[in-house]
N, C-alpha and C. Protein backbone atom coordinates (compact mmCIF):
# COMPACT_ATOMS: atom_id res chain seq x y z
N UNK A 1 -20.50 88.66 -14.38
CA UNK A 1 -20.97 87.85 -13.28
C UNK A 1 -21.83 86.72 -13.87
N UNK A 2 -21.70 85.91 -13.57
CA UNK A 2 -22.08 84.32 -13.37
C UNK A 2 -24.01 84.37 -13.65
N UNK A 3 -24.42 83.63 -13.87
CA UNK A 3 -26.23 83.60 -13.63
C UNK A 3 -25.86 83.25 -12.06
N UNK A 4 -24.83 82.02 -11.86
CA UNK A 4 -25.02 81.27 -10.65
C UNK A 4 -24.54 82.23 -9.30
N UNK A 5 -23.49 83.01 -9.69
CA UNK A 5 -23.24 83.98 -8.59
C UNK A 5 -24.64 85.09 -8.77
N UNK A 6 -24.99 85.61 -9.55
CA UNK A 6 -26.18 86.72 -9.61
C UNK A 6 -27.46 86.24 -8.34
N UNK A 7 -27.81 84.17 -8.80
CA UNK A 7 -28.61 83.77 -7.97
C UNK A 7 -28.09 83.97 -6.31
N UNK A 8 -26.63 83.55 -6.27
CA UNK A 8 -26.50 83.09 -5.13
C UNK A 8 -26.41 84.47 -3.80
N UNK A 9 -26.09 85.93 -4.48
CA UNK A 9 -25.98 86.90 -4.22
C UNK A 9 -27.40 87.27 -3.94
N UNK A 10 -28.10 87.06 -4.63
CA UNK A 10 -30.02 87.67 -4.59
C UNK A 10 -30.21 86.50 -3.12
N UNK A 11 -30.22 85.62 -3.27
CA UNK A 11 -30.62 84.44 -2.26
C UNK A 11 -29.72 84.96 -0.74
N UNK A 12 -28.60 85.42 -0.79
CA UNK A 12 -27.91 85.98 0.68
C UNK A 12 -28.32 87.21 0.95
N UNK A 13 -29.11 88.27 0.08
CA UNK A 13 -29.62 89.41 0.46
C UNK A 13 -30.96 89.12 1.01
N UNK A 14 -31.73 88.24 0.42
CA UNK A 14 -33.02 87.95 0.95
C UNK A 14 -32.87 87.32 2.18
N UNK A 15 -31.84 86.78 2.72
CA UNK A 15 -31.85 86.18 3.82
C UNK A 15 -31.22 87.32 4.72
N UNK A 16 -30.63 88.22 4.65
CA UNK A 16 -30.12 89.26 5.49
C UNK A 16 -30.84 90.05 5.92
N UNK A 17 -32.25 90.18 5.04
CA UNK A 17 -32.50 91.17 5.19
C UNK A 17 -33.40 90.90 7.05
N UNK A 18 -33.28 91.76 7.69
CA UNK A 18 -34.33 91.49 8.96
C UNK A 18 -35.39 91.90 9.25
N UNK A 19 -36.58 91.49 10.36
CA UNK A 19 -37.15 92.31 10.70
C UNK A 19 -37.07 93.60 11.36
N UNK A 20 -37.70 94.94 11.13
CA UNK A 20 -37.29 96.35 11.46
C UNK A 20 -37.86 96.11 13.16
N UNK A 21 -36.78 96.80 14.45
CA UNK A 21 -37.41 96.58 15.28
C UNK A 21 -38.60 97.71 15.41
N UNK A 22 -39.30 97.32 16.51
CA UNK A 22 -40.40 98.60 16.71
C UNK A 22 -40.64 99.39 17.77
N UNK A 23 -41.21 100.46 18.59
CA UNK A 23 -41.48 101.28 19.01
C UNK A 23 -42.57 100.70 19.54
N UNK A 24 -42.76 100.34 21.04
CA UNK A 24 -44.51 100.39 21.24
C UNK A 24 -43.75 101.15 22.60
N UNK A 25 -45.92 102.00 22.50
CA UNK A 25 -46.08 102.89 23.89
C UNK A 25 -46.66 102.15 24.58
N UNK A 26 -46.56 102.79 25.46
CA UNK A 26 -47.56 102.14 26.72
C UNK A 26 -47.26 103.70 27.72
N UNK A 27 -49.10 104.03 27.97
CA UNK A 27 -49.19 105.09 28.47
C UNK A 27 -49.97 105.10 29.80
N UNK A 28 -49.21 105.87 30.47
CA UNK A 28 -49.54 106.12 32.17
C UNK A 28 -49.96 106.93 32.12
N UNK A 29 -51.50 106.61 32.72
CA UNK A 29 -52.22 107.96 33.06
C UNK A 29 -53.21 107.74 34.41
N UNK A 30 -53.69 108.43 35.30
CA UNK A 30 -54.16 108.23 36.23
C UNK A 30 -54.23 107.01 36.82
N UNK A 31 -52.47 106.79 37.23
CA UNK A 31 -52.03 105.56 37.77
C UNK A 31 -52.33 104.40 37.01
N UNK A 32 -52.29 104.02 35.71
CA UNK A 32 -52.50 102.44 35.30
C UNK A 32 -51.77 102.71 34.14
N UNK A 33 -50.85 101.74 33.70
CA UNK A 33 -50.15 101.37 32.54
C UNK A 33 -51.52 100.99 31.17
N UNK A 34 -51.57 101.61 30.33
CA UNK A 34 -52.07 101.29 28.95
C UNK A 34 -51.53 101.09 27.75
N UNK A 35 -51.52 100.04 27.71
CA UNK A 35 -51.84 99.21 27.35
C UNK A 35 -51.55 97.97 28.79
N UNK A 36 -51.74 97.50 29.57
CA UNK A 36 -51.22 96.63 30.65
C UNK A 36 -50.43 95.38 30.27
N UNK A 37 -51.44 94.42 29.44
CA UNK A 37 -50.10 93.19 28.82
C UNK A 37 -49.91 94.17 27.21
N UNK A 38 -48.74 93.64 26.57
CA UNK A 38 -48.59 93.46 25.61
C UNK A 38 -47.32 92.41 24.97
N UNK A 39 -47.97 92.28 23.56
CA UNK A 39 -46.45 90.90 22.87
C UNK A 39 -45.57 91.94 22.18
N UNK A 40 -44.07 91.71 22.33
CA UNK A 40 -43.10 92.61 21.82
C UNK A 40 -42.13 91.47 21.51
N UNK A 41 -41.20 91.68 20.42
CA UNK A 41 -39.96 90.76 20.08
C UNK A 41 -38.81 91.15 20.95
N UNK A 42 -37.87 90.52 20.78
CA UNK A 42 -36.46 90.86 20.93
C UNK A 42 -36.13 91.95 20.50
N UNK A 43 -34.99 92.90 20.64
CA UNK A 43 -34.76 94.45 20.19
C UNK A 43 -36.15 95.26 19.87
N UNK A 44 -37.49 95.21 20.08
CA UNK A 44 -37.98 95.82 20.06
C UNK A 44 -37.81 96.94 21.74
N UNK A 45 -38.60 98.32 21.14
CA UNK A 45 -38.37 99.30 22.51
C UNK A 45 -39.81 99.31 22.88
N UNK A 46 -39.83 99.22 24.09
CA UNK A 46 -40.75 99.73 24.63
C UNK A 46 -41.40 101.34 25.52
N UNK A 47 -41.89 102.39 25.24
CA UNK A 47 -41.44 103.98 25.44
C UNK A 47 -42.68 103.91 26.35
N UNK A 48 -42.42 103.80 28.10
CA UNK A 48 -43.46 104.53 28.82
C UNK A 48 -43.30 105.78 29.19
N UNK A 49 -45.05 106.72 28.50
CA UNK A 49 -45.10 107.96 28.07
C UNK A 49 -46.07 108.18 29.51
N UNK A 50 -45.43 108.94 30.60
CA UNK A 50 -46.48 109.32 31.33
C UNK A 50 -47.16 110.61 31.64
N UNK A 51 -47.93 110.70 31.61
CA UNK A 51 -49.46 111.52 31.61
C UNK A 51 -49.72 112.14 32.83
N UNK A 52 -49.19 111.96 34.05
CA UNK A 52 -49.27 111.96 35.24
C UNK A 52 -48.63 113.21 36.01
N UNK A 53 -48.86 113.75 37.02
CA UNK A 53 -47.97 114.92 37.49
C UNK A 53 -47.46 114.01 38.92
N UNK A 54 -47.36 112.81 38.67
CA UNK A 54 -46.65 111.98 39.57
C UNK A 54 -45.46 111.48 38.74
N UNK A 55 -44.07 111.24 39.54
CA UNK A 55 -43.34 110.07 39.11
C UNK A 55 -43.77 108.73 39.43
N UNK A 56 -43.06 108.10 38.03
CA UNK A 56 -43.38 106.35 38.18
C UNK A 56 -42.24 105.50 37.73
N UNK A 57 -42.86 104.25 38.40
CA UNK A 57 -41.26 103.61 37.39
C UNK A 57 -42.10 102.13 36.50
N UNK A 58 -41.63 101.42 35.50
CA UNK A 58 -41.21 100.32 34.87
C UNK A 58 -40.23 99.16 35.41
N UNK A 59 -40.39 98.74 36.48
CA UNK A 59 -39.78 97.86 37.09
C UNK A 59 -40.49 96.52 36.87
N UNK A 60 -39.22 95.73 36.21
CA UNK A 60 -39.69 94.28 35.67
C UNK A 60 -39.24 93.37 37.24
N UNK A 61 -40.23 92.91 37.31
CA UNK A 61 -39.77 91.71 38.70
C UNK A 61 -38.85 90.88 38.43
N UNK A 62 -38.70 90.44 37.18
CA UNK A 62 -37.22 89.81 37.28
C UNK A 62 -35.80 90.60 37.19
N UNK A 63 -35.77 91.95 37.57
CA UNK A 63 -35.05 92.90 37.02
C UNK A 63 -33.87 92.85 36.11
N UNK A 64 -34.47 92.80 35.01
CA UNK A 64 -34.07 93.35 33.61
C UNK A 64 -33.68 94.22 33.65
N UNK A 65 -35.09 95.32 34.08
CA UNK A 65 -35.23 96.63 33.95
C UNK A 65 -35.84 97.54 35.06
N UNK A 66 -35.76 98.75 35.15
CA UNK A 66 -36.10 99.75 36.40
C UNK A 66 -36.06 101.03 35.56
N UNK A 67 -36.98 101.54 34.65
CA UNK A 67 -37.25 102.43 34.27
C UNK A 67 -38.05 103.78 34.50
N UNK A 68 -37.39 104.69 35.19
CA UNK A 68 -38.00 105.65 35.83
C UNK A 68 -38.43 106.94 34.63
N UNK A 69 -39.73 107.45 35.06
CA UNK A 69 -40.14 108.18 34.23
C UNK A 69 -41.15 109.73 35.17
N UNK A 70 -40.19 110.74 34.94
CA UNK A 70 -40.77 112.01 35.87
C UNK A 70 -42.17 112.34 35.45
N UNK A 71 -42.73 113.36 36.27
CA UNK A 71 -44.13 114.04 35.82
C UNK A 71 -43.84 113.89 33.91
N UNK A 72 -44.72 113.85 33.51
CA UNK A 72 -44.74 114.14 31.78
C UNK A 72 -44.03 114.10 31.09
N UNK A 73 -42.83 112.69 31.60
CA UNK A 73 -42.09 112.49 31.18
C UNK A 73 -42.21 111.33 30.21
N UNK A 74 -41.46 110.70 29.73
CA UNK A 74 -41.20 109.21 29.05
C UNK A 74 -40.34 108.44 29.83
N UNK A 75 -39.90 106.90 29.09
CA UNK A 75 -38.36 106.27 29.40
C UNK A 75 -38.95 104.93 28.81
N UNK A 76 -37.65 104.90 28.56
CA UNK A 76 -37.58 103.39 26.75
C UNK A 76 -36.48 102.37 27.88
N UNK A 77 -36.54 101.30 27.05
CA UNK A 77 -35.70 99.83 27.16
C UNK A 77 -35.92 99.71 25.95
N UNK A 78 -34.76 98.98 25.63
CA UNK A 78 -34.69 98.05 24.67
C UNK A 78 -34.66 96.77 24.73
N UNK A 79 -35.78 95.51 24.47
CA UNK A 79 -35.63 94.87 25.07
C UNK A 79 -35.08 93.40 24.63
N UNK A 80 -34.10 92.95 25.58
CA UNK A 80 -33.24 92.11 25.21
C UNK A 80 -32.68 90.79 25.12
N UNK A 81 -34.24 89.84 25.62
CA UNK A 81 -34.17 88.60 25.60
C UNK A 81 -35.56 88.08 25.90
N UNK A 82 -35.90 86.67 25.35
CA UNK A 82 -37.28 86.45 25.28
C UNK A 82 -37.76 85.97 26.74
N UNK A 83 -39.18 86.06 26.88
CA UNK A 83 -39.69 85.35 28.25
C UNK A 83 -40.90 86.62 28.55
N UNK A 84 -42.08 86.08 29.29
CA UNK A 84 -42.82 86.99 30.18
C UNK A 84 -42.05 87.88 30.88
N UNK A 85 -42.21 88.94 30.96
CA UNK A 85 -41.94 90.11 32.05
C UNK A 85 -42.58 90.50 32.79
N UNK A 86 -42.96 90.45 34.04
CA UNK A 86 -44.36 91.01 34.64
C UNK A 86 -43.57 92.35 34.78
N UNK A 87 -44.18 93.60 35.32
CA UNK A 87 -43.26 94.77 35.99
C UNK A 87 -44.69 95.74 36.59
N UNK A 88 -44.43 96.94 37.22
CA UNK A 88 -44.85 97.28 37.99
C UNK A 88 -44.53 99.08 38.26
N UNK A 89 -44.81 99.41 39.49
CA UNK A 89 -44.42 101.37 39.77
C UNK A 89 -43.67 100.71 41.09
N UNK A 90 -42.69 101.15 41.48
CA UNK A 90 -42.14 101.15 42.33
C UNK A 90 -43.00 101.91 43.38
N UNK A 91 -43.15 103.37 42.99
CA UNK A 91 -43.69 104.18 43.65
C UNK A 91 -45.71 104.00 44.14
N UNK A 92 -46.15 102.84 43.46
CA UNK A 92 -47.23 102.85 43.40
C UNK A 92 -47.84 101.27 42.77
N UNK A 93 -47.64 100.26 44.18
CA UNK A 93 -47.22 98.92 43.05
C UNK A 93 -48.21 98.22 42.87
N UNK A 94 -49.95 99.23 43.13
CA UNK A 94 -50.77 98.41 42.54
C UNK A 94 -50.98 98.91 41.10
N UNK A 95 -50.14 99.44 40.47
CA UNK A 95 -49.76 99.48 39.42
C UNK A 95 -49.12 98.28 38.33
N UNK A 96 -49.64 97.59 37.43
CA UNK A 96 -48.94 96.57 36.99
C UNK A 96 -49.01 96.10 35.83
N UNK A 97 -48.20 95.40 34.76
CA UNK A 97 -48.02 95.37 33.44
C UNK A 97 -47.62 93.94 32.99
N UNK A 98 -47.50 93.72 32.21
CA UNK A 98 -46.74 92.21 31.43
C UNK A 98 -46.99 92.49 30.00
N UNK A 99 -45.51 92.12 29.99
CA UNK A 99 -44.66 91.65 28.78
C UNK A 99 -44.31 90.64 28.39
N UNK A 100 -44.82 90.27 27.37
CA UNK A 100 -44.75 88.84 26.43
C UNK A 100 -43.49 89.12 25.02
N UNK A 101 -42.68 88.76 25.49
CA UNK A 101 -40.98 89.17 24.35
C UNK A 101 -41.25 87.64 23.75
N UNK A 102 -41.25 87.92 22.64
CA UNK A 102 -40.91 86.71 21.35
C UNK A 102 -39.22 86.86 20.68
N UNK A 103 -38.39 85.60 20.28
CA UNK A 103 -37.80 85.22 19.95
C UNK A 103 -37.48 86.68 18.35
């Protein structure tokens, strides 16, 4: 192999390589989303873990998403395009959150 293919091969791996997506919580507990805003990328998940012996949901007002989550339960999105998200509990809608998705 070439020096010039060795370079040009190192230079297309460094560019392939991506960012790893991530995992953020956000935890329900005596009715309020915690973390309330947060910034998340593209394909990152978001896992609401609730604490509660109530059901709740993750409902984005622009509906994206409607993520329902039982007593002591969880529920993930993956999320899939940039922009603010506000969202909310269906069941309880002075409940409320925002999402800031980056590119």
């Amino acid at each position: 192999m070439t020096p010039e293919r060795i370079a040009a091969l190192a230079v297309s791996t460094l560019f392939s390589i991506t960012a790893q997506a991530e995992t953020i919580q956000v935890t329900i507990d005596k009715l309020v989303f915690a973390p309330a805003d947060l910034n998340a990328k593209v394909g990152d998940t978001i896992e609401w873990v609730n604490k509660d012996v109530l059901a709740h949901t993750a409902t984005a007002t622009n509906g994206d998403w409607n993520v329902v989550t039982g007593p002591t339960q969880s529920g993930r999105v993956v999320l899939k395009k940039a922009g603010a998200v506000d969202y909310f509990c269906k069941y309880h809608p002075n409940m409320k959150g925002r999402v800031i998705v980056t590119p």
